[in-house]
C-alpha atoms as a PDB file:
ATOM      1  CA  UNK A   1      -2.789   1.773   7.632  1.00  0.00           C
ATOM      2  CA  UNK A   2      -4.567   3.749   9.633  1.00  0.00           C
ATOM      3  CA  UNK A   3      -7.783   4.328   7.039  1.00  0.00           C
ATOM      4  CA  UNK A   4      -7.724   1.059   6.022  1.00  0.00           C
ATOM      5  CA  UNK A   5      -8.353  -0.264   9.674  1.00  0.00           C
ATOM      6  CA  UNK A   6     -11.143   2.153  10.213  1.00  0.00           C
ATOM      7  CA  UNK A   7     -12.579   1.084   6.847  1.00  0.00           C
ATOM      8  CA  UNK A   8     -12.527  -2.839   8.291  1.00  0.00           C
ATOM      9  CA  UNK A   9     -14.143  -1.683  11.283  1.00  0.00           C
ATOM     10  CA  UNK A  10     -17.075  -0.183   9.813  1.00  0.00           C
ATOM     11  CA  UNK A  11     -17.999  -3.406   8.553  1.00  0.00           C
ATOM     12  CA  UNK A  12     -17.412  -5.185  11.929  1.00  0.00           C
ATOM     13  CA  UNK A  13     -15.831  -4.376  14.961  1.00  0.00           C
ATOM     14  CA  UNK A  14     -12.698  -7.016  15.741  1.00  0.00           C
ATOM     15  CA  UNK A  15      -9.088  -7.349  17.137  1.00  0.00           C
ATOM     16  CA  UNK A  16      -6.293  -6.895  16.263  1.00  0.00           C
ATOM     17  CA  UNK A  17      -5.622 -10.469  14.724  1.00  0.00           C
ATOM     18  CA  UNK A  18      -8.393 -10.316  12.916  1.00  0.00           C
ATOM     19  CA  UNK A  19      -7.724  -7.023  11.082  1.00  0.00           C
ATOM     20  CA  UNK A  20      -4.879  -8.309   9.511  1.00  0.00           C
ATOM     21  CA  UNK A  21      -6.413 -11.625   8.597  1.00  0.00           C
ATOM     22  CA  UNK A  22      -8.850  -9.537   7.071  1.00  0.00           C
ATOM     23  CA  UNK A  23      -6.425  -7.025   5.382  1.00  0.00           C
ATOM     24  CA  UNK A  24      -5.037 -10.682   4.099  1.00  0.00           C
ATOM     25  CA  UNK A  25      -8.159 -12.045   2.907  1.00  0.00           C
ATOM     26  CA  UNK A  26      -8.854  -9.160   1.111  1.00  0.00           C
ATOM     27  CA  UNK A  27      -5.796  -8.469  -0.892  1.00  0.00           C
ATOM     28  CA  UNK A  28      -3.908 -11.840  -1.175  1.00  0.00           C
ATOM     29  CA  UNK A  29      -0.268 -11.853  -1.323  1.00  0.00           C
ATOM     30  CA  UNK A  30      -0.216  -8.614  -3.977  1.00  0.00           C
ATOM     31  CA  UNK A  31      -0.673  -6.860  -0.643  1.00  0.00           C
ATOM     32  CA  UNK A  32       2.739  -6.718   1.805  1.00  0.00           C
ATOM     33  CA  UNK A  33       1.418  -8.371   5.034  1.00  0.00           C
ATOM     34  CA  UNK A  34       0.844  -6.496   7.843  1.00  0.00           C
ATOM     35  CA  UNK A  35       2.821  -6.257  11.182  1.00  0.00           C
ATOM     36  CA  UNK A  36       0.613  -7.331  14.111  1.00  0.00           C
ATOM     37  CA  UNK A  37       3.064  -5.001  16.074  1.00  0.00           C
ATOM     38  CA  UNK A  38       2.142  -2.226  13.656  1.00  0.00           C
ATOM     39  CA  UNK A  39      -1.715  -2.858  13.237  1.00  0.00           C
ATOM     40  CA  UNK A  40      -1.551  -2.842  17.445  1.00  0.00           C
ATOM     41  CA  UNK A  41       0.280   0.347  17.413  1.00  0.00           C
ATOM     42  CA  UNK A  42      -2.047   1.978  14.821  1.00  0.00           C
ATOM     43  CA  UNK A  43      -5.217   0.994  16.854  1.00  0.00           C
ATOM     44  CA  UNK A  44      -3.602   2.231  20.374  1.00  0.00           C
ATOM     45  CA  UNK A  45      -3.472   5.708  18.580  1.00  0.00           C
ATOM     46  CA  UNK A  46      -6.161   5.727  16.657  1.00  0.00           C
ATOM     47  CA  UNK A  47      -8.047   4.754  20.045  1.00  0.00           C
ATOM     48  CA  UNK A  48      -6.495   7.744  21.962  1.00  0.00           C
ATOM     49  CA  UNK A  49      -7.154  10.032  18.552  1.00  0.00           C
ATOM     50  CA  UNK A  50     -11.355   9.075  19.545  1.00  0.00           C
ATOM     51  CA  UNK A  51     -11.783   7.491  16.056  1.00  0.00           C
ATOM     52  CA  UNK A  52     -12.360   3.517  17.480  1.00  0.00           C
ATOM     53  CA  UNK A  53     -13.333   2.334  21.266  1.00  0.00           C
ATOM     54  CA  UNK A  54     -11.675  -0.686  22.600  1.00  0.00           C
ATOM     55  CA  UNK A  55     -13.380  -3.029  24.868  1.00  0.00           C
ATOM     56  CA  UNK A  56     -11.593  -5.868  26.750  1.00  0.00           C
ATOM     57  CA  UNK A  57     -13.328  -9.190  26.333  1.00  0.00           C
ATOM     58  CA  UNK A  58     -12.862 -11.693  28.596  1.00  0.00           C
ATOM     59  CA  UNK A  59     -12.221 -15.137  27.296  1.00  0.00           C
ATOM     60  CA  UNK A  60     -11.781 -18.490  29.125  1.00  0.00           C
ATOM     61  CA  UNK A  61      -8.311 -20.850  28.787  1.00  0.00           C
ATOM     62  CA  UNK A  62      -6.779 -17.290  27.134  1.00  0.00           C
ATOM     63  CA  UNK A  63      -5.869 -13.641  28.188  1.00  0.00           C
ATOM     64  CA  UNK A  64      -8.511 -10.769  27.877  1.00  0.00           C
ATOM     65  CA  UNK A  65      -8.798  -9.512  24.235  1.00  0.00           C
ATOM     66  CA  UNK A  66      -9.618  -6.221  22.986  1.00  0.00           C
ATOM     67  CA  UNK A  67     -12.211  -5.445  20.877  1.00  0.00           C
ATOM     68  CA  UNK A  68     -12.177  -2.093  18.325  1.00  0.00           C
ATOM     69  CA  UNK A  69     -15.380  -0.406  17.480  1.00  0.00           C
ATOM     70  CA  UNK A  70     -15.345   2.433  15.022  1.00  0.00           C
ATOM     71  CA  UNK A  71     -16.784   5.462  16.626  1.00  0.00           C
ATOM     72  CA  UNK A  72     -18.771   8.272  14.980  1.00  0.00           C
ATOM     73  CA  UNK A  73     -15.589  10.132  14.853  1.00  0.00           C
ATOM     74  CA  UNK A  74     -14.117   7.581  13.163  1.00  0.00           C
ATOM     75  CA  UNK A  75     -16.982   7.092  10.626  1.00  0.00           C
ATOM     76  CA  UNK A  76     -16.747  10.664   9.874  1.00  0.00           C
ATOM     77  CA  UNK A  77     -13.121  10.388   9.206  1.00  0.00           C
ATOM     78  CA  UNK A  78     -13.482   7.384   7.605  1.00  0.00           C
ATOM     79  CA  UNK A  79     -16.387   9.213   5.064  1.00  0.00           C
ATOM     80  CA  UNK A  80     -13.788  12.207   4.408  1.00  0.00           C
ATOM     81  CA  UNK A  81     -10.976   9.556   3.174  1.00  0.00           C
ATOM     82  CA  UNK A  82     -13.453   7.691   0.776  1.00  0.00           C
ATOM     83  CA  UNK A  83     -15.035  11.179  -0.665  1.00  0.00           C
ATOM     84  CA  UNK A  84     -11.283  12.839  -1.093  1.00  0.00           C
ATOM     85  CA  UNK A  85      -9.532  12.646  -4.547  1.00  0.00           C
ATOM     86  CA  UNK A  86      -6.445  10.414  -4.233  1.00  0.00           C
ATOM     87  CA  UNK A  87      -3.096  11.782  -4.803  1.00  0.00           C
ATOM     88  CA  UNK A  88      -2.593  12.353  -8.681  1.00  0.00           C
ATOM     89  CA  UNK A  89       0.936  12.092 -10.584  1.00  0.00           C
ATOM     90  CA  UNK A  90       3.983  12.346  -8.153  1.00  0.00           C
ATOM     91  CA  UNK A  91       5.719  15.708  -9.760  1.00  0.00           C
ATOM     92  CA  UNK A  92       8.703  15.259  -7.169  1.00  0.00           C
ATOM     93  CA  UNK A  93       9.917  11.687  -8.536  1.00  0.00           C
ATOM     94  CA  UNK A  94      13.288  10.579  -6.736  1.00  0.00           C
ATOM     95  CA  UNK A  95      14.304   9.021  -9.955  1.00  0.00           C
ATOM     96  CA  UNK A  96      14.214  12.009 -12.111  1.00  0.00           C
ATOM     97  CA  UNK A  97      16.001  14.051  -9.508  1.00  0.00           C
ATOM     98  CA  UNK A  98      18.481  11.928  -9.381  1.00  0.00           C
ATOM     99  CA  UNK A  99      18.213  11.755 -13.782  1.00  0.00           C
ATOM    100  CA  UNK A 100      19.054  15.470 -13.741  1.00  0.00           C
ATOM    101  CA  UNK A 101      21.326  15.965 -10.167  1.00  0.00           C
ATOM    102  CA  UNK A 102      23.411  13.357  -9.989  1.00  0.00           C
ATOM    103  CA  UNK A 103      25.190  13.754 -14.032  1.00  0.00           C
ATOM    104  CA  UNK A 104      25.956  17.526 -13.277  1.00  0.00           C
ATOM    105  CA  UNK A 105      28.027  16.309 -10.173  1.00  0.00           C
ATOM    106  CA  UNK A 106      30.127  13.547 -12.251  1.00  0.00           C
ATOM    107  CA  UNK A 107      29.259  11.167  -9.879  1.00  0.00           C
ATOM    108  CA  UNK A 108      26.413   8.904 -12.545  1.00  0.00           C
ATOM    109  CA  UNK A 109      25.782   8.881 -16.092  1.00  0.00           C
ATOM    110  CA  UNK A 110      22.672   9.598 -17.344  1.00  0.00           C
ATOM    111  CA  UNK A 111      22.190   6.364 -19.675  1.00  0.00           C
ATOM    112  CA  UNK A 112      23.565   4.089 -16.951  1.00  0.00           C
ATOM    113  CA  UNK A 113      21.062   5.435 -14.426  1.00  0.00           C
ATOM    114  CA  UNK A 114      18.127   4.813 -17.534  1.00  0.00           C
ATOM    115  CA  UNK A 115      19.336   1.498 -17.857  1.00  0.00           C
ATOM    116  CA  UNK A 116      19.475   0.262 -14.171  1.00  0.00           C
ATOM    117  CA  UNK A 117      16.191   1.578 -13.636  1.00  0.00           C
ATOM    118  CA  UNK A 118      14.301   0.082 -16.824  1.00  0.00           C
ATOM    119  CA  UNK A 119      16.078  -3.378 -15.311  1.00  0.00           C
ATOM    120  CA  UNK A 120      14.874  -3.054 -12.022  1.00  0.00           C
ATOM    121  CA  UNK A 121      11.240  -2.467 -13.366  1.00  0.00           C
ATOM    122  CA  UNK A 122      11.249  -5.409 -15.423  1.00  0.00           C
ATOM    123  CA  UNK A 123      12.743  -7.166 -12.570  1.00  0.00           C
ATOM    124  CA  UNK A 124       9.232  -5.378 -10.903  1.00  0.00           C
ATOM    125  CA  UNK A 125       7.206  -6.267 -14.159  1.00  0.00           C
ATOM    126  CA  UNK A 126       8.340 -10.024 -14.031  1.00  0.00           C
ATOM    127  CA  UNK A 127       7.541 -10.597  -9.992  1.00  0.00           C
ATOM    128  CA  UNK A 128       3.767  -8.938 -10.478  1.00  0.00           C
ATOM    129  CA  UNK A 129       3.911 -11.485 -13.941  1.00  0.00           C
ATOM    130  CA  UNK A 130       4.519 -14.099 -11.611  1.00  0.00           C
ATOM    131  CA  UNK A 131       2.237 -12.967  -8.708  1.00  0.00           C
ATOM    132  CA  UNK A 132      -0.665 -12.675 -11.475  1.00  0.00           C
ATOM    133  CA  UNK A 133      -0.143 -16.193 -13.119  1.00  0.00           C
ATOM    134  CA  UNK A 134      -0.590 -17.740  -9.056  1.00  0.00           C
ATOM    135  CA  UNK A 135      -3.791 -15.612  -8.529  1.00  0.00           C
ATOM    136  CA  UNK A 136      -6.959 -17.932  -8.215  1.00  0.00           C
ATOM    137  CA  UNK A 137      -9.124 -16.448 -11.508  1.00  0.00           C
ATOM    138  CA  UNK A 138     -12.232 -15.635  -9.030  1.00  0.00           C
ATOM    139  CA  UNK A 139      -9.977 -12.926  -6.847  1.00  0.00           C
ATOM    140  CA  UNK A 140     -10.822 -10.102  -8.694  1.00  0.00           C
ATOM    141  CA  UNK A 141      -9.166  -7.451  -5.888  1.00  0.00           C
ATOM    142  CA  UNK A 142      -5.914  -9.358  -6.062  1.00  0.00           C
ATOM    143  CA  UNK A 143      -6.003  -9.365 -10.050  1.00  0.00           C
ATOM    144  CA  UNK A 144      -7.092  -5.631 -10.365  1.00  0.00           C
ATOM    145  CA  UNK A 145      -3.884  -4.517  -7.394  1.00  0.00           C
ATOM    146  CA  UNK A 146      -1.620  -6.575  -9.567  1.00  0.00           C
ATOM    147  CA  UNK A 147      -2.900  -5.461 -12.844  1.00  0.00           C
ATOM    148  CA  UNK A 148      -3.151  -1.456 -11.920  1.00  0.00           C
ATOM    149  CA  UNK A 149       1.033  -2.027 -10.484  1.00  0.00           C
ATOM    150  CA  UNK A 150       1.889  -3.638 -13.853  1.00  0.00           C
ATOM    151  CA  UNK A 151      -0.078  -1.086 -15.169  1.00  0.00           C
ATOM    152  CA  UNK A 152       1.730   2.190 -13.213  1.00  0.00           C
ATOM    153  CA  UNK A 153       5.150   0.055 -14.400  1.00  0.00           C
ATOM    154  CA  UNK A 154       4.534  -0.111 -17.940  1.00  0.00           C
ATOM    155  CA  UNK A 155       3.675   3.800 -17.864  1.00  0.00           C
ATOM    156  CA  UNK A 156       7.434   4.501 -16.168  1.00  0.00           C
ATOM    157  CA  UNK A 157       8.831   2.515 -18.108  1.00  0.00           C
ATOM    158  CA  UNK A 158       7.426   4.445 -21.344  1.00  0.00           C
ATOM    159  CA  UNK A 159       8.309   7.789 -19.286  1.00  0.00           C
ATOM    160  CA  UNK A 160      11.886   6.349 -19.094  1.00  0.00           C
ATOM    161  CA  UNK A 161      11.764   5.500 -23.208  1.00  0.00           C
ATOM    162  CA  UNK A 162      10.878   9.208 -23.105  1.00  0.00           C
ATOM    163  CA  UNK A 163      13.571  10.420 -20.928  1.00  0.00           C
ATOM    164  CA  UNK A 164      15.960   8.713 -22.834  1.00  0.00           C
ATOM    165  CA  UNK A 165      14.908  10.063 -26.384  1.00  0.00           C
ATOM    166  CA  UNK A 166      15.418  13.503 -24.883  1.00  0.00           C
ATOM    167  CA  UNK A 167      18.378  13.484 -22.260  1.00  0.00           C
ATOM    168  CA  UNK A 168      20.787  11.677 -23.386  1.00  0.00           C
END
């Protein structure tokens, strides 16, 4: 959350309302909506971290309202995210610890765990289906979150074909 506010700064400063009407604007409902509580929070520290300035504004009919400007701090921060490789394939997946742990203890069969989790990703694969079919066709950033989700899904679910074929 954190990056992603400084990166809607750096276009314009704003509050805290507005940051999450932005973060909602820009990702549509394939995005989970932000907390106001949380997006407050994040600000507060990243103000006291020196990466954004608050300044109250005073408004009339309506309480003060604060104001976040990215500082060069920020911007530098903000520069290091966008230039830094994102984190590749998760080696430590919960699933496949549990795949190999939890049939050596008695407590779960290895073909009954396969199962329940290829269900609950189609369960997944059917809600982003859904999510997709509602999109309007000119959101592109909605389409392409959806699509690279279904996209990750379809990938564990081979994985799980693959686990299958040579654990159980």
């Amino acid at each position: 959350m954190r990056l992603h506010l400084l990166a809607l700064l750096a276009k314009e400063p704003a509050h805290g309302y507005e940051l999450k009407q932005a973060l909602e604007q820009t990702f549509g409902s394939a995005y989970p909506s932000p907390n106001i509580g949380q997006i407050y929070v994040t600000l507060g520290r990243l103000e006291k971290d020196g990466l954004v300035k608050a300044v109250d504004v005073e408004q009339s009919n309506r309480p003060n309202k604060k104001v976040y400007y990215l500082t060069a701090k920020g911007r530098e921060t903000l520069t290091l995210w966008v230039d830094e490789p994102t984190e590749g394939p998760r080696v430590r997946d919960e699933f496949f610890m549990k795949l190999v742990l939890a049939p050596l203890t008695g407590i779960a069969d290895r073909m009954a765990l396969i199962n329940r989790q290829r269900r609950h990703y189609l369960s997944l694969m059917g809600d982003l289906n859904d999510l997709l079919s509602r999109t309007a066709p000119d959101d592109h950033v909605q389409a392409l979150l959806i699509e690279g989700a279904m996209l990750h899904l379809q990938a564990d679910l081979d994985w799980l074909e693959r686990c299958q074929e040579d654990l159980t």
